[in-house]
Structures are given as C-alpha cells and as structure tokens.
N, C-alpha and C. Protein backbone atom coordinates (compact mmCIF):
# COMPACT_ATOMS: atom_id res chain seq x y z
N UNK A 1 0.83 -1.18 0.00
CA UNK A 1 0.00 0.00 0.00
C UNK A 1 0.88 1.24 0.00
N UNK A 2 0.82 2.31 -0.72
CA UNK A 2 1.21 3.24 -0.61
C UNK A 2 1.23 4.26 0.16
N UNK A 3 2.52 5.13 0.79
CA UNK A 3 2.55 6.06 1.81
C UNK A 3 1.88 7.05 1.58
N UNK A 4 0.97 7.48 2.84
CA UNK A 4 0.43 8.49 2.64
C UNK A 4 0.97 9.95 2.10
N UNK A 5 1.00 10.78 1.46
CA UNK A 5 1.25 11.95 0.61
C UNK A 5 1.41 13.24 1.69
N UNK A 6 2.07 14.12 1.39
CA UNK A 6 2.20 15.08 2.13
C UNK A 6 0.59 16.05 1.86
N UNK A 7 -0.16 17.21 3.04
CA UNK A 7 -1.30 17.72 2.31
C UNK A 7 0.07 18.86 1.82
N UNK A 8 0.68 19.34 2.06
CA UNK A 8 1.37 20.49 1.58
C UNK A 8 1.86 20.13 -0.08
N UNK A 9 1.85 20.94 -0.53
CA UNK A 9 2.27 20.68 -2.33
C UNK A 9 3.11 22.00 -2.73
N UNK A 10 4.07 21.56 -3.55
CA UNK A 10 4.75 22.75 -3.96
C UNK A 10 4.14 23.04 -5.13
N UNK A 11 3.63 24.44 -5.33
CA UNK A 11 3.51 24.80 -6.68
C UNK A 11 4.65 25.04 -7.54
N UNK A 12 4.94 25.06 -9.12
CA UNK A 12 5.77 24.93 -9.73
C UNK A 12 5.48 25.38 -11.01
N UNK A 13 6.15 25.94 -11.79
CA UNK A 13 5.56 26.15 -13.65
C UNK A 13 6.34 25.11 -14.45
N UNK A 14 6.21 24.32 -15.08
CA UNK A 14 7.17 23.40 -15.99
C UNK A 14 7.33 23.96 -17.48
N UNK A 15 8.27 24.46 -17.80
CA UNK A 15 8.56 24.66 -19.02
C UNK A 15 9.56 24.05 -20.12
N UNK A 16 9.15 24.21 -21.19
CA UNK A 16 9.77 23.39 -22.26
C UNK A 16 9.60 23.87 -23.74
N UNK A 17 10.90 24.88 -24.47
CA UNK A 17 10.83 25.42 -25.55
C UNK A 17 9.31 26.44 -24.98
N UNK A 18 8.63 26.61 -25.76
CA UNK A 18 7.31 27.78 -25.45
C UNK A 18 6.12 27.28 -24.80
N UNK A 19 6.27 25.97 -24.03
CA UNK A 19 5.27 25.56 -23.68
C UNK A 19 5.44 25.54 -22.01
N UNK A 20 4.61 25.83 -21.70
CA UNK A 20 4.35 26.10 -20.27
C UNK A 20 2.87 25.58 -19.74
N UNK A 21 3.56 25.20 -18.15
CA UNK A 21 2.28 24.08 -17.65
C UNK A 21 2.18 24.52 -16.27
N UNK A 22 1.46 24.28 -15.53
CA UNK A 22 1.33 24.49 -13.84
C UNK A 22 1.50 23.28 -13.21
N UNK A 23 1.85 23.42 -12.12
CA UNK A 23 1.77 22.17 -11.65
C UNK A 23 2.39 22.17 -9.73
N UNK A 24 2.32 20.77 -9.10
CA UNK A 24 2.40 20.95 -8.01
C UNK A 24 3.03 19.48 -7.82
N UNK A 25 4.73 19.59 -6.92
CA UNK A 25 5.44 19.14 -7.10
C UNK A 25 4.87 17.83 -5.64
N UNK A 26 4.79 16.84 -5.96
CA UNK A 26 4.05 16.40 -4.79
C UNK A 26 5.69 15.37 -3.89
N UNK A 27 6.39 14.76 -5.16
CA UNK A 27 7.52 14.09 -4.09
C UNK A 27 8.66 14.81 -4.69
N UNK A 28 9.59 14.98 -3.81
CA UNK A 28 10.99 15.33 -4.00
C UNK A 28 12.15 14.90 -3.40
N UNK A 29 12.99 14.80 -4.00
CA UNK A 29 14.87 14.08 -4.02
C UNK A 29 15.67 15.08 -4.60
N UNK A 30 16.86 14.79 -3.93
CA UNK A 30 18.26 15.78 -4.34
C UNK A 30 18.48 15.48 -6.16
N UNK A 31 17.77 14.17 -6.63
CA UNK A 31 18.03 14.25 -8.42
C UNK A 31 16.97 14.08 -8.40
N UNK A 32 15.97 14.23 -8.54
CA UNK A 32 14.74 14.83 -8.66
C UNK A 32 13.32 14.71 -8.42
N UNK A 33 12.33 14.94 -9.42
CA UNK A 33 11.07 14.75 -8.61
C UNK A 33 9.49 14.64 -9.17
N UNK A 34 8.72 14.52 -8.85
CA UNK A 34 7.75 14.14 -9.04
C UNK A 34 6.64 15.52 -9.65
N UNK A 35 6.03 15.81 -10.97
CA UNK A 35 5.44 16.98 -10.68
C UNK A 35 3.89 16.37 -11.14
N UNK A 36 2.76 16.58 -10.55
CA UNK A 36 1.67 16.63 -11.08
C UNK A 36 0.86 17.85 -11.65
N UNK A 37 0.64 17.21 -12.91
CA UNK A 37 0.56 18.23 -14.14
C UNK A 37 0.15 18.00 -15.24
N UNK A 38 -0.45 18.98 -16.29
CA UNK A 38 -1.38 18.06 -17.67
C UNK A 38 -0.27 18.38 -18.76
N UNK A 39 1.10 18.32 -18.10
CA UNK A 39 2.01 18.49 -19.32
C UNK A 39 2.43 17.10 -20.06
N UNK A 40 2.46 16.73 -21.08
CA UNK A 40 2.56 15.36 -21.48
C UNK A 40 3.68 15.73 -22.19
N UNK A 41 5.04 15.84 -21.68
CA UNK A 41 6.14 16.13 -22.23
C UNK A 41 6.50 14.41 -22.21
N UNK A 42 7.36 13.41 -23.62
CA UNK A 42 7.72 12.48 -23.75
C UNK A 42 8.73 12.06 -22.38
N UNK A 43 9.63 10.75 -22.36
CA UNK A 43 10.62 11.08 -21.58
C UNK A 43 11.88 11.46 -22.59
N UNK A 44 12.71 12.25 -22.32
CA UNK A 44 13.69 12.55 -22.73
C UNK A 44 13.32 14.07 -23.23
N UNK A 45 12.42 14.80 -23.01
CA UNK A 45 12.38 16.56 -23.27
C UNK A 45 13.01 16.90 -22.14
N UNK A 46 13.93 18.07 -22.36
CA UNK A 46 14.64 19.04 -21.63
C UNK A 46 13.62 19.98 -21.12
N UNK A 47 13.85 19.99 -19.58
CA UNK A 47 12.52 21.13 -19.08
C UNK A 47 13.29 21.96 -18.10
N UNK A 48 12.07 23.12 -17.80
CA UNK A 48 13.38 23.71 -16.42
C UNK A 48 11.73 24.21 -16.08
N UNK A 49 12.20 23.83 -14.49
CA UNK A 49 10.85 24.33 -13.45
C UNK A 49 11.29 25.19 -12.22
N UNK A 50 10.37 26.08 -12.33
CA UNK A 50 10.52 27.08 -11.75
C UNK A 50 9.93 27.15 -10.07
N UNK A 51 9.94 27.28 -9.27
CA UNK A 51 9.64 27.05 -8.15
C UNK A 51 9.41 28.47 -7.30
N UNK A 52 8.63 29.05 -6.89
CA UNK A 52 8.58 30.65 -5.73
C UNK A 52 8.34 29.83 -4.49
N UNK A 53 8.83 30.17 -3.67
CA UNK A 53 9.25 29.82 -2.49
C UNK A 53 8.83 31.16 -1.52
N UNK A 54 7.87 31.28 -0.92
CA UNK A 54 7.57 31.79 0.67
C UNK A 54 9.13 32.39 1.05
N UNK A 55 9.58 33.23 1.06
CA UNK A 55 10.61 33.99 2.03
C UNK A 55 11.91 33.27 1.41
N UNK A 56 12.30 32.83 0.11
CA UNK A 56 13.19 32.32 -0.78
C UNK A 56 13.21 32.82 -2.14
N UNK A 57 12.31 33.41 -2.55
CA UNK A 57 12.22 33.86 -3.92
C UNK A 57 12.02 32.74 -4.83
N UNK A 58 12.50 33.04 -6.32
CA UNK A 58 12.70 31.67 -7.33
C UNK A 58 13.90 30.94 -7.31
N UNK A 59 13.04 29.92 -7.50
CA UNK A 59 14.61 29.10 -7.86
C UNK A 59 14.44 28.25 -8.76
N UNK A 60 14.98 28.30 -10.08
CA UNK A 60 15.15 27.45 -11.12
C UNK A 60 15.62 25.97 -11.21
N UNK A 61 15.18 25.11 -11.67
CA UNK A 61 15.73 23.60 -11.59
C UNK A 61 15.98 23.16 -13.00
N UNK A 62 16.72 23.13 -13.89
CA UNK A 62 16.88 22.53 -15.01
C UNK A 62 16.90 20.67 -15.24
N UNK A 63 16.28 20.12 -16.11
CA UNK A 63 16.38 18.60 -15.87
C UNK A 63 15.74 18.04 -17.18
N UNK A 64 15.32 17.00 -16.99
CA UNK A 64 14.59 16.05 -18.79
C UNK A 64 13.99 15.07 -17.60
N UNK A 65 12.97 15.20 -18.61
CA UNK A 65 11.47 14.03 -18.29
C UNK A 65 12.43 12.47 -18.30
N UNK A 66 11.67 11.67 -16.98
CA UNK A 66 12.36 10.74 -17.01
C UNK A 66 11.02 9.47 -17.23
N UNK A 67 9.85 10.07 -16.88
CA UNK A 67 8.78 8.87 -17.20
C UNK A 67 7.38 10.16 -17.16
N UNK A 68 6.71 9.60 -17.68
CA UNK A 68 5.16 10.12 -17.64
C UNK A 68 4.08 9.51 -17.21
N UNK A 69 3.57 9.71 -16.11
CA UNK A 69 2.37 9.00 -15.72
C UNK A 69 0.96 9.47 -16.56
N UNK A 70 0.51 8.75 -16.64
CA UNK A 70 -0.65 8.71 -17.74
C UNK A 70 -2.47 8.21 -16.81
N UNK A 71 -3.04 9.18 -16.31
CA UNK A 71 -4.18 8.87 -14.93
C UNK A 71 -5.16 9.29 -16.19
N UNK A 72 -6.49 7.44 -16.52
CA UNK A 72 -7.46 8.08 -17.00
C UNK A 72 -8.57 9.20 -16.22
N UNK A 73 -9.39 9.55 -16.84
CA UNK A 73 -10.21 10.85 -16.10
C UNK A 73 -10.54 10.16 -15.01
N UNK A 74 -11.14 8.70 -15.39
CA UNK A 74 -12.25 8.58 -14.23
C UNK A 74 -11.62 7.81 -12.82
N UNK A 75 -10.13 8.32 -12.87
CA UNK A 75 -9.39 8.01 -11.93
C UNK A 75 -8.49 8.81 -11.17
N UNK A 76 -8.81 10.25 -11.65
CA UNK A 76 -7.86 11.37 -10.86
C UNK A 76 -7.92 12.17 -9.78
N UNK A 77 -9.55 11.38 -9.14
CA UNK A 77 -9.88 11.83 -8.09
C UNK A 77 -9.09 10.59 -6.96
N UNK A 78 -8.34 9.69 -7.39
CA UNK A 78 -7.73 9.21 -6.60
C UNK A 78 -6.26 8.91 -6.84
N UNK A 79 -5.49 9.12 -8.08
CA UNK A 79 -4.48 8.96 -8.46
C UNK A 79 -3.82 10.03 -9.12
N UNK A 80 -2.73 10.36 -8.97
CA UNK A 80 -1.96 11.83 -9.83
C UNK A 80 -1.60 11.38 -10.87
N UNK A 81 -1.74 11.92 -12.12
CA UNK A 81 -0.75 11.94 -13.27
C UNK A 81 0.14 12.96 -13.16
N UNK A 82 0.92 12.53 -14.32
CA UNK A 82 2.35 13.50 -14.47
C UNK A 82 3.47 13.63 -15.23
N UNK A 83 4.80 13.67 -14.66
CA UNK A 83 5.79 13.58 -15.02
C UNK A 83 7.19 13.30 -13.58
N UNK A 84 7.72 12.58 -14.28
CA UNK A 84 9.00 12.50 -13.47
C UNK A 84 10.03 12.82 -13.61
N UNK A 85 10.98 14.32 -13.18
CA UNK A 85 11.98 14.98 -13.96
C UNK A 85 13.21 14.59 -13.13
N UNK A 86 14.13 14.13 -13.68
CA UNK A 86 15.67 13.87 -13.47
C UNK A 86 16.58 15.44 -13.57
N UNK A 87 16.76 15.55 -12.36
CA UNK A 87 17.58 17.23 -12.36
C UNK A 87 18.83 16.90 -12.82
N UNK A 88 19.10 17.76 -13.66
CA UNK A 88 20.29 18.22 -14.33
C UNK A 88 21.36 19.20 -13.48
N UNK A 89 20.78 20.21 -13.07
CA UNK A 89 20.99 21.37 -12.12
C UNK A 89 20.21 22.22 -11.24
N UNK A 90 20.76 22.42 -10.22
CA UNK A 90 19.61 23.01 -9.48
C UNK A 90 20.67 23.94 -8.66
N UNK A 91 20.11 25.47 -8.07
CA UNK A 91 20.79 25.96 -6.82
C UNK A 91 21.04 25.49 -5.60
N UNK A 92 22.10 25.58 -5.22
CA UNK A 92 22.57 25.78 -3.82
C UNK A 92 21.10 25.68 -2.78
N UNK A 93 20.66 26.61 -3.00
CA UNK A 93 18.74 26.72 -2.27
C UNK A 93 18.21 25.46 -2.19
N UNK A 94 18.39 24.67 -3.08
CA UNK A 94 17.60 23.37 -3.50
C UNK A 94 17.75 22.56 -2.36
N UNK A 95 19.17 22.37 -2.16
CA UNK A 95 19.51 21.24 -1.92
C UNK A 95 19.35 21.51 -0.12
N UNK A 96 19.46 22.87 -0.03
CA UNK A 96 18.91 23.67 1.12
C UNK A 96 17.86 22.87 1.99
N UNK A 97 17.12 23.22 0.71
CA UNK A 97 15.76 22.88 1.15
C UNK A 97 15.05 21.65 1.11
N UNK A 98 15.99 20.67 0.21
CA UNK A 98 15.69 19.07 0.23
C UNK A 98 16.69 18.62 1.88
N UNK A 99 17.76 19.59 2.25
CA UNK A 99 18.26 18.80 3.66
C UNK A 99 17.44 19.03 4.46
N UNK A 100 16.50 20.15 4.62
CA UNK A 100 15.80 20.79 5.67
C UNK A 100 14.50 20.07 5.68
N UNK A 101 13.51 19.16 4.00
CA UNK A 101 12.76 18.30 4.07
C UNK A 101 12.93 17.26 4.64
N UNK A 102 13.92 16.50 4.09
CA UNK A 102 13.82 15.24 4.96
C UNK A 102 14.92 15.26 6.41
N UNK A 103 15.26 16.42 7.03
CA UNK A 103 15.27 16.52 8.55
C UNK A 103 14.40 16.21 9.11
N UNK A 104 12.54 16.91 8.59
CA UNK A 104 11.60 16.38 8.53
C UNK A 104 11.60 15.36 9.47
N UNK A 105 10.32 14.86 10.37
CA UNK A 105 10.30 13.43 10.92
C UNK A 105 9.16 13.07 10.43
N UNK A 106 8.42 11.92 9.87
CA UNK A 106 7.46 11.05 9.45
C UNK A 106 7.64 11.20 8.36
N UNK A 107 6.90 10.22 7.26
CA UNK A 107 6.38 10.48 6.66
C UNK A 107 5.31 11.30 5.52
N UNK A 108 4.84 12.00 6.39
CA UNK A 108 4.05 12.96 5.77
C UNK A 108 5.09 14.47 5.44
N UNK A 109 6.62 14.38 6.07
CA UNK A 109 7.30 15.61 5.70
C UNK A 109 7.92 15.88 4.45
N UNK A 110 8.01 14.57 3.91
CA UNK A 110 8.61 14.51 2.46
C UNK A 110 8.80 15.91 1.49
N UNK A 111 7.65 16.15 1.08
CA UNK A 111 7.39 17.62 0.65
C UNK A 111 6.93 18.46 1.31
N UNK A 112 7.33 18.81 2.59
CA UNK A 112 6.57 19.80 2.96
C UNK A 112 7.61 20.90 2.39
N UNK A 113 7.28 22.39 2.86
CA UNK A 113 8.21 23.57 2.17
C UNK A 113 7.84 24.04 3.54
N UNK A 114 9.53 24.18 4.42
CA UNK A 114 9.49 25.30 5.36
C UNK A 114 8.88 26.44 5.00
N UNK A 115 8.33 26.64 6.51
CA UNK A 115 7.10 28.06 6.63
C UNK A 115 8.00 29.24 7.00
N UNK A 116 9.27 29.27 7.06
CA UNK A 116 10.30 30.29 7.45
C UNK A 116 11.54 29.95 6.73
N UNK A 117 11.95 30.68 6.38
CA UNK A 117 13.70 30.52 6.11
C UNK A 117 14.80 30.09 7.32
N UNK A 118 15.87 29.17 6.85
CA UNK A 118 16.79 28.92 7.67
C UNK A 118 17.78 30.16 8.06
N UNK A 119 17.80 30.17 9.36
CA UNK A 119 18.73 31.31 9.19
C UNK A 119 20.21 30.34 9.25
N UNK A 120 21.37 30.79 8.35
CA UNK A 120 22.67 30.21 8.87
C UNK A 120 23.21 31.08 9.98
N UNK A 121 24.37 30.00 10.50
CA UNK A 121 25.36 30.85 11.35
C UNK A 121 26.35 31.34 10.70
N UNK A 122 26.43 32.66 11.10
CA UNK A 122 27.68 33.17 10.49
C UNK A 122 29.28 33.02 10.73
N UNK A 123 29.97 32.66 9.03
CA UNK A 123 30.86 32.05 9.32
C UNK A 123 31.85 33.15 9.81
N UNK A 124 32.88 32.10 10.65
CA UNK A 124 33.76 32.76 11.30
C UNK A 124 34.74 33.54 9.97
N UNK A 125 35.32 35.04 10.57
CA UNK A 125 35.95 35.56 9.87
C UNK A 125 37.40 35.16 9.68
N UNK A 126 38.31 35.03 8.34
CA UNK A 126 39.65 34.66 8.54
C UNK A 126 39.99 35.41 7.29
N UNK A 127 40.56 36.23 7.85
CA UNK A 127 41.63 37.71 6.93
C UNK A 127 41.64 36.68 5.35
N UNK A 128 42.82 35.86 5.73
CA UNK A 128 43.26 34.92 4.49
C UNK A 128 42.58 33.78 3.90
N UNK A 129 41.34 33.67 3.90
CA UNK A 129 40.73 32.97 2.96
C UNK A 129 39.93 33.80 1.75
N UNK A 130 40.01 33.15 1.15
CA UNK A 130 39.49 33.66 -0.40
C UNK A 130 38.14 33.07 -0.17
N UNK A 131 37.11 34.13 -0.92
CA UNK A 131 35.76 33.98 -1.24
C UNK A 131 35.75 32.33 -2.49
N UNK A 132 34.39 31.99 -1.48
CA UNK A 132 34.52 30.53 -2.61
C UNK A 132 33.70 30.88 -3.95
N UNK A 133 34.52 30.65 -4.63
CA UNK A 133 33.89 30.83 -6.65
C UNK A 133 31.97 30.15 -6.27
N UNK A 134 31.62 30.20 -7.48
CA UNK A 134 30.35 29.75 -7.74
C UNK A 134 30.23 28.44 -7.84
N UNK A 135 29.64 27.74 -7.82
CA UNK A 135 29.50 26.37 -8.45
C UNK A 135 28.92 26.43 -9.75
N UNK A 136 29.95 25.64 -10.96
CA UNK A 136 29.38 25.94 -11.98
C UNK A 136 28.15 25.04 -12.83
N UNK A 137 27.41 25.06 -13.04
CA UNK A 137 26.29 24.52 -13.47
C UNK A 137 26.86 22.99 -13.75
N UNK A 138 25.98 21.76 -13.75
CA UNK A 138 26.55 20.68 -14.01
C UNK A 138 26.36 20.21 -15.66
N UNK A 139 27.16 19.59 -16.21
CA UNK A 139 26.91 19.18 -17.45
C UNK A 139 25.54 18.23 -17.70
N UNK A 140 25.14 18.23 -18.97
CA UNK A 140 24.22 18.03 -19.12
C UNK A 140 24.38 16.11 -19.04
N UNK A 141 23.23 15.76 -18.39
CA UNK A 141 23.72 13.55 -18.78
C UNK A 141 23.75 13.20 -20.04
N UNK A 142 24.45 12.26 -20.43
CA UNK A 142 24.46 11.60 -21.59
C UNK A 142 23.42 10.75 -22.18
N UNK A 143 23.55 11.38 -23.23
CA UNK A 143 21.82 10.51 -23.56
C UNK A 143 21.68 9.15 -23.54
N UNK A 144 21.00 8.19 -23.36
CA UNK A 144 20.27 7.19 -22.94
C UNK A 144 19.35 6.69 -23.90
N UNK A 145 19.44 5.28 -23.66
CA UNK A 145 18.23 4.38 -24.89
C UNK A 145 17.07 4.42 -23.63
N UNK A 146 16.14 5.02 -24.92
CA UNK A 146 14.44 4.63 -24.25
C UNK A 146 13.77 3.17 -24.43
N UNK A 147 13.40 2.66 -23.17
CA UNK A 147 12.94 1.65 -23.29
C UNK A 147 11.65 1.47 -22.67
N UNK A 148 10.49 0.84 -22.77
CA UNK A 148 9.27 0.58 -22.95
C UNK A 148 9.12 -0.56 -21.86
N UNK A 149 9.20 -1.07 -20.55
CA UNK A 149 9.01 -1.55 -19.62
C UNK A 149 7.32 -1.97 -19.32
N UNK A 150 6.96 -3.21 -19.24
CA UNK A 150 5.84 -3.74 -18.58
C UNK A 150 6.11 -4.61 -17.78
N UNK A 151 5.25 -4.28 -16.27
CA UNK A 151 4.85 -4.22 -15.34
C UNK A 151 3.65 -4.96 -14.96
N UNK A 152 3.99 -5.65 -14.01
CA UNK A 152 2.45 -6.44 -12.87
C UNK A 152 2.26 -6.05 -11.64
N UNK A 153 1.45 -6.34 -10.98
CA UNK A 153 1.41 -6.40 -9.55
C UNK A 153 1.75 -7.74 -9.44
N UNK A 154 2.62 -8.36 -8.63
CA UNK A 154 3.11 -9.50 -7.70
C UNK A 154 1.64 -10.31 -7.18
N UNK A 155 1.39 -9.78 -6.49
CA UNK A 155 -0.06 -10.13 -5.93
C UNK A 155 -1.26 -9.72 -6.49
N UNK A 156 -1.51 -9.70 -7.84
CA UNK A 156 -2.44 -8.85 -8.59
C UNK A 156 -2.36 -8.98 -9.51
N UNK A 157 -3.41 -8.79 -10.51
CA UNK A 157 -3.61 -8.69 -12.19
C UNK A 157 -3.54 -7.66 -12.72
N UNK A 158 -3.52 -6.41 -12.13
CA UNK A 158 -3.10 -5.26 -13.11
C UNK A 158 -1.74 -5.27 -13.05
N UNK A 159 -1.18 -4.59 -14.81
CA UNK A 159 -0.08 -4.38 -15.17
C UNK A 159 -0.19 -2.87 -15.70
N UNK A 160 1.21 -2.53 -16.22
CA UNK A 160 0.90 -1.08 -17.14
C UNK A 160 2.26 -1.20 -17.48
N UNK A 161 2.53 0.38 -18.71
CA UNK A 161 3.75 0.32 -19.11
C UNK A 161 4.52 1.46 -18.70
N UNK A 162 5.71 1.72 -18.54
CA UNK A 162 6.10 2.88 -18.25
C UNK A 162 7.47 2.86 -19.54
N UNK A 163 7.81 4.03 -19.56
CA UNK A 163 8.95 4.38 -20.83
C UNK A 163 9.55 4.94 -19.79
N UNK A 164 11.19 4.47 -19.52
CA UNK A 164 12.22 5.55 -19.03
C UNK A 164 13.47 5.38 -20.04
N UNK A 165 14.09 6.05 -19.55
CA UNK A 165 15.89 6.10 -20.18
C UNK A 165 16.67 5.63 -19.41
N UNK A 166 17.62 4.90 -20.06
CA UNK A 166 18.57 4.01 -19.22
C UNK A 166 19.58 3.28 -20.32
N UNK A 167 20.88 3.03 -19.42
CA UNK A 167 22.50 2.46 -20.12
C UNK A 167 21.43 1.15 -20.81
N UNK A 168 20.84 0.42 -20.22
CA UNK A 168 20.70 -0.94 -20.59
C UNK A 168 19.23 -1.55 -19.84
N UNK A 169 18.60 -2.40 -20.97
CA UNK A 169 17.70 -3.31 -20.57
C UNK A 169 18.06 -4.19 -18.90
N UNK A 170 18.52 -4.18 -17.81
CA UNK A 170 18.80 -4.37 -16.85
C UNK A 170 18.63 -3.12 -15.95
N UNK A 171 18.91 -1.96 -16.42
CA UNK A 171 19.34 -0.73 -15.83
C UNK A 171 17.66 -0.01 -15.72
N UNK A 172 17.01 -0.73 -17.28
CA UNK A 172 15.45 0.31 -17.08
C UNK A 172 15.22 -0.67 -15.92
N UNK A 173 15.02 -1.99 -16.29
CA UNK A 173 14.42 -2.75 -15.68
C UNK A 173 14.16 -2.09 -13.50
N UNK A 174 15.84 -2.26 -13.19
CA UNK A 174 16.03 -1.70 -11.94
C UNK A 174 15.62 -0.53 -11.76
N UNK A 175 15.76 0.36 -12.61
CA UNK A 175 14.75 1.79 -12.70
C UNK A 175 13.75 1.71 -12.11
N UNK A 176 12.68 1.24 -13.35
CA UNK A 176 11.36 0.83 -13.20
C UNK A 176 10.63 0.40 -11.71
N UNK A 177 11.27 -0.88 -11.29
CA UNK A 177 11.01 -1.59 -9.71
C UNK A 177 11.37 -0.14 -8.97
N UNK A 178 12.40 0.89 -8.93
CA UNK A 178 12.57 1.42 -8.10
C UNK A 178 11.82 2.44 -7.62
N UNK A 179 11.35 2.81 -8.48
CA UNK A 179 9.96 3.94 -8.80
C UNK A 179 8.93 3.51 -8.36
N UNK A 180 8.77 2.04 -8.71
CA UNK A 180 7.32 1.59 -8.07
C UNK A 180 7.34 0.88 -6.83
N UNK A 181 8.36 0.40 -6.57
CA UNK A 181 8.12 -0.02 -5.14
C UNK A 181 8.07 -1.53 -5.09
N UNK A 182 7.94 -2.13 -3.94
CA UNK A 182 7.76 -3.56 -3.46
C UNK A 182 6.46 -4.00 -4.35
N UNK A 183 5.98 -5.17 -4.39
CA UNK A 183 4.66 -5.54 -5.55
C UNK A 183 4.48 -5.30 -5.86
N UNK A 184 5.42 -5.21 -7.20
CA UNK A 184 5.62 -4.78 -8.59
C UNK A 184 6.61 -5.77 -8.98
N UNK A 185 6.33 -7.13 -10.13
CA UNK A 185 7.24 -7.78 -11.00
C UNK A 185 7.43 -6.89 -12.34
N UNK A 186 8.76 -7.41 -13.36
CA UNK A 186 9.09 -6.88 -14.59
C UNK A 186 8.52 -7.83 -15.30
N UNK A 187 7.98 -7.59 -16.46
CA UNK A 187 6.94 -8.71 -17.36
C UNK A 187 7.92 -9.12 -18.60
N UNK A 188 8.19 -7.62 -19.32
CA UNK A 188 9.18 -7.40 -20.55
C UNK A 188 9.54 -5.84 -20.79
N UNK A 189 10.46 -5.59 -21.19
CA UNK A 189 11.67 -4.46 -21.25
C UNK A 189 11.85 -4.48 -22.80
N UNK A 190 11.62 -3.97 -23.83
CA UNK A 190 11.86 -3.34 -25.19
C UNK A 190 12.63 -2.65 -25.75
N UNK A 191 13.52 -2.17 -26.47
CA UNK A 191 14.16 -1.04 -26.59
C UNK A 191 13.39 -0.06 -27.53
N UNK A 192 12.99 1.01 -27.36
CA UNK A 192 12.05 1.93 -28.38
C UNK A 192 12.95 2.64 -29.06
N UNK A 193 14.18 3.49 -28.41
CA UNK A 193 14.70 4.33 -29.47
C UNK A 193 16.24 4.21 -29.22
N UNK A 194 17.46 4.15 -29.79
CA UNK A 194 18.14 4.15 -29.00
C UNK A 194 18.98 5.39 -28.57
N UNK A 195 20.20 5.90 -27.95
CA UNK A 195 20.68 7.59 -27.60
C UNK A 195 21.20 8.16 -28.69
C-alpha cells in the first residue's frame, strides 16, 4: 500500500521550448522529482521548473522528463498523473531545502516547504581565505536508450507500461522496480529508441 502523501504541495511552472504548464510538485529528491501536471512532455524533453518559495524567492531547476504518468479521467480523483523529472541542475537553495525536508520526521514531511527561512550561522571571519567561486552549473547527462518496460502487480492482475531512459535493458528494468516499489514484478523491457 502506498505512503500516505504530504497535504502540503509545492507549486511549480514546468517549461519546455514555449510551452508552459502548472503544476504541483508532490515528491521530492536531491536528483529529482515528481510533478503533477497536464504536461505530457515524452521522456527525454529538456525542461526547467521554476519554483517561488515563501521567504526564498525563485529558484530554477533545469532537468529532462524521465517517465510520464498517464491517470485516465475517471481516476484522478484518486491517483496523480504527471511527469518525473531527473535534475540536471539546481541551486545551492535546493539542496537547502531538500536537507531541511527530509530533517523532517514522518512520513508525511517529504514535501513539505518550510514556513520560514533557515537562518545560517555566520561564518567565522579569517583575513586569508578567499571567497569561494560559484558552483558551476553541471553538465548536461548523456543521452540514454528509451525503453518501454511492462509491469504487474506481484499479488495482482493489473499491469501497465512505463517508458524511461537508461545504459541498458537491466538498468530500465532496476529503474522501473525502483519507482514503483515492493509488488511490482518486470513482465518485458523493449528497446524503443536508442541515444
């Protein structure tokens, strides 16, 4: 059974070339995260989502679609569709604010978004150290064969398919299970396109 969801949600804009979507980021990780949203970007589009933050301002996340959840209508009053974005780059802030989430205790803190800013301590002064440079943006990942993954429940008759990117038919495969969790078998793994 699945963990209960945070009620807090991050709002977010997802963009891609001129297309722009809304959306509300429901799970998050230091490489990335979960957005629910009616953007049906493939996996492998380059996106960058934008995030306003309560007493943080914006903060930009650059990344590429790593799977798309696909929720028919008459099921979205209980299930999210979406997208799943693999960060490429993100600020300093981010990662801020993903240590300060899962400091978090239970379950339900996953996504929450501090209601205040952290204050730091200020660092001690020393004449002879040099100001630290920027961190420079990370290179972009190397592209990846898309592969076409089906899925069962272990204990169950529904299946479905999911498309991610990955080195190798072994690699979606472990993907795939990892995303979904305990009861969930691999059925068959395809290659659709390759990098």
């Amino acid at each position: 059974m699945r963990a209960p969801r945070s009620k807090k949600r991050i709002p977010c804009e997802v963009k891609s070339g001129h297309h722009r979507h809304s959306g509300m980021i429901l799970d998050v990780s230091a490489s990335g995260l979960f957005i629910q949203t009616s953007a049906a970007h493939p996996p492998g589009t380059r996106v960058s989502v934008d995030l306003n933050l309560p007493g943080r301002g914006q903060l930009v996340l650059q990344g590429s679609v790593a799977r798309r959840k696909m929720v028919p209508a008459r099921l979205r009053s209980v299930e999210s569709g979406g997208i799943g974005v693999r960060l490429d780059y993100a600020p300093e802030e981010f990662f801020q604010l993903i240590a300060r989430v899962q400091g978090a205790s239970g379950p339900e803190a996953k996504a929450e978004v501090p209601s205040q800013p952290v204050a730091k301590p200020a660092p001690a002064a020393r004449p002879s150290q040099a100001p630290r440079p920027a961190t420079p943006p990370r290179p972009p990942a190397p592209p990846r064969a898309l592969y076409r993954v089906r899925v069962a429940q272990a204990a169950g008759a529904r299946s479905r398919f999911l498309d991610v990117r990955a080195e190798s038919v072994k690699a979606a495969q472990a993907q795939v299970l990892a995303e979904l969790g305990d009861g969930w078998k691999v059925l068959s793994c395809e290659l659709r396109s390759s990098a």
